[in-house]
C-alpha atoms as a PDB file:
ATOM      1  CA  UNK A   1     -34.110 -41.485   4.735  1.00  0.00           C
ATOM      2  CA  UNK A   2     -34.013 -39.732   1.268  1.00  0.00           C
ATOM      3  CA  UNK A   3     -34.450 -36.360   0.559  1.00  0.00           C
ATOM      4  CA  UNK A   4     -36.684 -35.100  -2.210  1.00  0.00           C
ATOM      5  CA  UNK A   5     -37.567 -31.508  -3.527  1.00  0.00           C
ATOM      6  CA  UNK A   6     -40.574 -31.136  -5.072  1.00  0.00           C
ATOM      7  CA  UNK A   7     -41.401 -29.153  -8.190  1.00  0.00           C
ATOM      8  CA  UNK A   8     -42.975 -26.302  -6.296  1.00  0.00           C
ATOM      9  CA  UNK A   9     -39.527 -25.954  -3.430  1.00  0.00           C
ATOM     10  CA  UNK A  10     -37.097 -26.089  -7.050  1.00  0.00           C
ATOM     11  CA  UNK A  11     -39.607 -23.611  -8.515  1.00  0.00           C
ATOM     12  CA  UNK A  12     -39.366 -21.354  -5.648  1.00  0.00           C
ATOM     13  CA  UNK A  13     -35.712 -21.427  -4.867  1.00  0.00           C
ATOM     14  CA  UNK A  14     -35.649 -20.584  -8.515  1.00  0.00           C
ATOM     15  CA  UNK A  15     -37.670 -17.400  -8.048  1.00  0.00           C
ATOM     16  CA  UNK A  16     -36.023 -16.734  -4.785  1.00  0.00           C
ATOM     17  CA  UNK A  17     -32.816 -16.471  -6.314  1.00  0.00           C
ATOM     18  CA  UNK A  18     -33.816 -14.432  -9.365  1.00  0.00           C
ATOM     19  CA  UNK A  19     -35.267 -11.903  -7.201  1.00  0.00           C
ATOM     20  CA  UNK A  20     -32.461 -11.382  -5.029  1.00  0.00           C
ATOM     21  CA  UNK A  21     -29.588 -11.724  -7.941  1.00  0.00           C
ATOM     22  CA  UNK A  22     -29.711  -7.703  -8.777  1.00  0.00           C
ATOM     23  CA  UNK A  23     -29.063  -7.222  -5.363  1.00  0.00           C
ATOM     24  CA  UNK A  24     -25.791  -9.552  -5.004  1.00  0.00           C
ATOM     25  CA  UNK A  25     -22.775 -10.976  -6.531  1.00  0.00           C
ATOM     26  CA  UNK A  26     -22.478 -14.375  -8.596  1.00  0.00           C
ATOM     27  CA  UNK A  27     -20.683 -15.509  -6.177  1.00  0.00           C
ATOM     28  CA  UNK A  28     -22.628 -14.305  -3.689  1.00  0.00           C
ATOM     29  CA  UNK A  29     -25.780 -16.419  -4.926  1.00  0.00           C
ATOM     30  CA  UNK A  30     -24.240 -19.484  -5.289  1.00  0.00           C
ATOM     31  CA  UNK A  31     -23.474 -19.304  -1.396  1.00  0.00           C
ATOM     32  CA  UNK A  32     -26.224 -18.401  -0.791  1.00  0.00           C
ATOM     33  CA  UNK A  33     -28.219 -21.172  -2.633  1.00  0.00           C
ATOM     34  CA  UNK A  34     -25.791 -23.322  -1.027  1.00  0.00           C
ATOM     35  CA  UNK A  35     -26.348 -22.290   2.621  1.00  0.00           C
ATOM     36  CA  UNK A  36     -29.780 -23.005   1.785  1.00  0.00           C
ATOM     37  CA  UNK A  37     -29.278 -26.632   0.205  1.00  0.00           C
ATOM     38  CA  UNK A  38     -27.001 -27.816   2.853  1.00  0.00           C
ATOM     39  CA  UNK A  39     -29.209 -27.033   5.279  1.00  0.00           C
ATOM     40  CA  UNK A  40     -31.164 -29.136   4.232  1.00  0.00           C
ATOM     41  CA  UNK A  41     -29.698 -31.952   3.802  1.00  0.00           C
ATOM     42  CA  UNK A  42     -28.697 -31.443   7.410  1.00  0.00           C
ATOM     43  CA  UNK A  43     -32.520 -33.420   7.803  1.00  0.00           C
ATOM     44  CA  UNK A  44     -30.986 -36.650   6.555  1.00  0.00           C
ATOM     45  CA  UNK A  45     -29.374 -36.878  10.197  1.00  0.00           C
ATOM     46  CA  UNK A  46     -32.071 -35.266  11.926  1.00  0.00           C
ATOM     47  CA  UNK A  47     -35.215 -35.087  10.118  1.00  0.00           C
ATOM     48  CA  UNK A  48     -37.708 -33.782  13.345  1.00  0.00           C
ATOM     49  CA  UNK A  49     -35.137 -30.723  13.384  1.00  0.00           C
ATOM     50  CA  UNK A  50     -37.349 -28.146  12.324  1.00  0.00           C
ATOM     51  CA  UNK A  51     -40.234 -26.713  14.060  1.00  0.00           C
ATOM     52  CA  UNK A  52     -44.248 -27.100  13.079  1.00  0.00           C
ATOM     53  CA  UNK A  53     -44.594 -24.444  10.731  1.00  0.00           C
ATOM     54  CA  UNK A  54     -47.627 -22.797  12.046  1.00  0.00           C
ATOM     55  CA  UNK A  55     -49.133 -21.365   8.506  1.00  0.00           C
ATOM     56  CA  UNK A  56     -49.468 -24.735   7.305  1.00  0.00           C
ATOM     57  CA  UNK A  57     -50.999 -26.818  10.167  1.00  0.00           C
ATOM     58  CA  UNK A  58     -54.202 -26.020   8.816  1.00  0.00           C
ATOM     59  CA  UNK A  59     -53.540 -28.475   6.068  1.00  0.00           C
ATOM     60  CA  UNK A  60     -52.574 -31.726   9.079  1.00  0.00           C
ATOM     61  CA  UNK A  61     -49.595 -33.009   7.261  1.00  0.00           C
ATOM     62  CA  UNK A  62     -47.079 -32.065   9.643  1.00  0.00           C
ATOM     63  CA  UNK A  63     -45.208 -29.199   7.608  1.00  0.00           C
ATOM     64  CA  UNK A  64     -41.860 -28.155   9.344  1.00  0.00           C
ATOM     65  CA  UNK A  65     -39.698 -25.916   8.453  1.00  0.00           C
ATOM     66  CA  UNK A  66     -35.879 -25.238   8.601  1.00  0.00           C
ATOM     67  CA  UNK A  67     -34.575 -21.080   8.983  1.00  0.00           C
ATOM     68  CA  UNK A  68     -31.251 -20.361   6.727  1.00  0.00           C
ATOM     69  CA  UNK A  69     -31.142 -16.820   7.042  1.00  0.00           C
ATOM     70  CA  UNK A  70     -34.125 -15.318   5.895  1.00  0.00           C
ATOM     71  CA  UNK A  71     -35.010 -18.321   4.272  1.00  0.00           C
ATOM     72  CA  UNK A  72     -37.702 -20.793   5.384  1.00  0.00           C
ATOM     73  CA  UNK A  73     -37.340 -24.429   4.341  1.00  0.00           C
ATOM     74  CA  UNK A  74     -40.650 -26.228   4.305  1.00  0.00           C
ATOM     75  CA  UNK A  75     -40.669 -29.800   4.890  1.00  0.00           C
ATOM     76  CA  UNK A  76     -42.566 -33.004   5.722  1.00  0.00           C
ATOM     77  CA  UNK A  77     -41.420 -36.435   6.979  1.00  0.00           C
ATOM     78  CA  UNK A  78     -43.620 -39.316   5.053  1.00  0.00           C
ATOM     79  CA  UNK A  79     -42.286 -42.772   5.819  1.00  0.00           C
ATOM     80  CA  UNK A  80     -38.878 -42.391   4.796  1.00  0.00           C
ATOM     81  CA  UNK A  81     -38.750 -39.585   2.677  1.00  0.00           C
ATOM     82  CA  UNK A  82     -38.557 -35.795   3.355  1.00  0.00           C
ATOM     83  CA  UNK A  83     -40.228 -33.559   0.826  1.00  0.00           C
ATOM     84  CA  UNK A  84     -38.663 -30.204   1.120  1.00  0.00           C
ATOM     85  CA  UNK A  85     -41.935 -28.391  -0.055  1.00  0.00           C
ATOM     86  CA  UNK A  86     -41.399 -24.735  -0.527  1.00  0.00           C
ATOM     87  CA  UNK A  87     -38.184 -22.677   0.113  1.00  0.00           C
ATOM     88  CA  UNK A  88     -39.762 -19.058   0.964  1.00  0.00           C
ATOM     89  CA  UNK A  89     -37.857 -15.793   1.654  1.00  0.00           C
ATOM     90  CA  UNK A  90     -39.494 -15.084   5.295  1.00  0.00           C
ATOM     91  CA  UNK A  91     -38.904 -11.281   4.034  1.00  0.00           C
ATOM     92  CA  UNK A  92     -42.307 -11.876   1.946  1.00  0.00           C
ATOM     93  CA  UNK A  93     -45.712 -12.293   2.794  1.00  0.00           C
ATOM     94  CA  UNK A  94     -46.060 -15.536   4.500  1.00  0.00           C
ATOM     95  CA  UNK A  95     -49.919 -15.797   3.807  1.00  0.00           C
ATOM     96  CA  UNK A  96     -49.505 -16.260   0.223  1.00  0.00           C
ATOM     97  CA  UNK A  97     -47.847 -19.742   1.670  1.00  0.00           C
ATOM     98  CA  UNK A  98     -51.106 -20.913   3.170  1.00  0.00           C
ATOM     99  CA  UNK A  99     -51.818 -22.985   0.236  1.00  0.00           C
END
């Protein structure tokens, strides 16, 4: 299996961490950004780990999702990659994830 983050998950964790940097400590963030990536790669051993995430099903391509806190990793399984697809903060409005 390989893990891959798309554009969009990068983009978000991005924005995710900008938003909550006011709020924290340097060092602080970095842990945090790091809880979230090594979860994560915690799908290389199990990649079926995560639930269905139920805001996505409406698209059929399995979307899953990993919780780190009050962070939702969204994933799918496609042969033998994982595409971690989105990392949202499940503090925000999850409709605006329906894609």
């Amino acid at each position: 299996m390989k893990l891959v983050y798309t554009e969009q998950a990068l983009l978000s964790l991005e924005e995710t961490l900008e938003f909550i940097a006011p709020n924290v400590s340097y060092e602080k963030l970095i842990q945090i950004r790091d809880r979230i990536l090594d979860k994560a790669d915690t799908l290389l051993k199990q990649p079926l780990a995560g639930r269905r995430e139920p805001y996505l099903e409406h698209l059929g391509l399995g979307h899953r999702r990993l919780i780190e806190g009050h962070y939702k990793i969204i994933y799918k399984v496609v042969g033998e990659y994982i595409y971690i697809t989105d990392i949202f903060d499940s503090r925000q409005d999850p409709d605006k994830m329906k894609g």
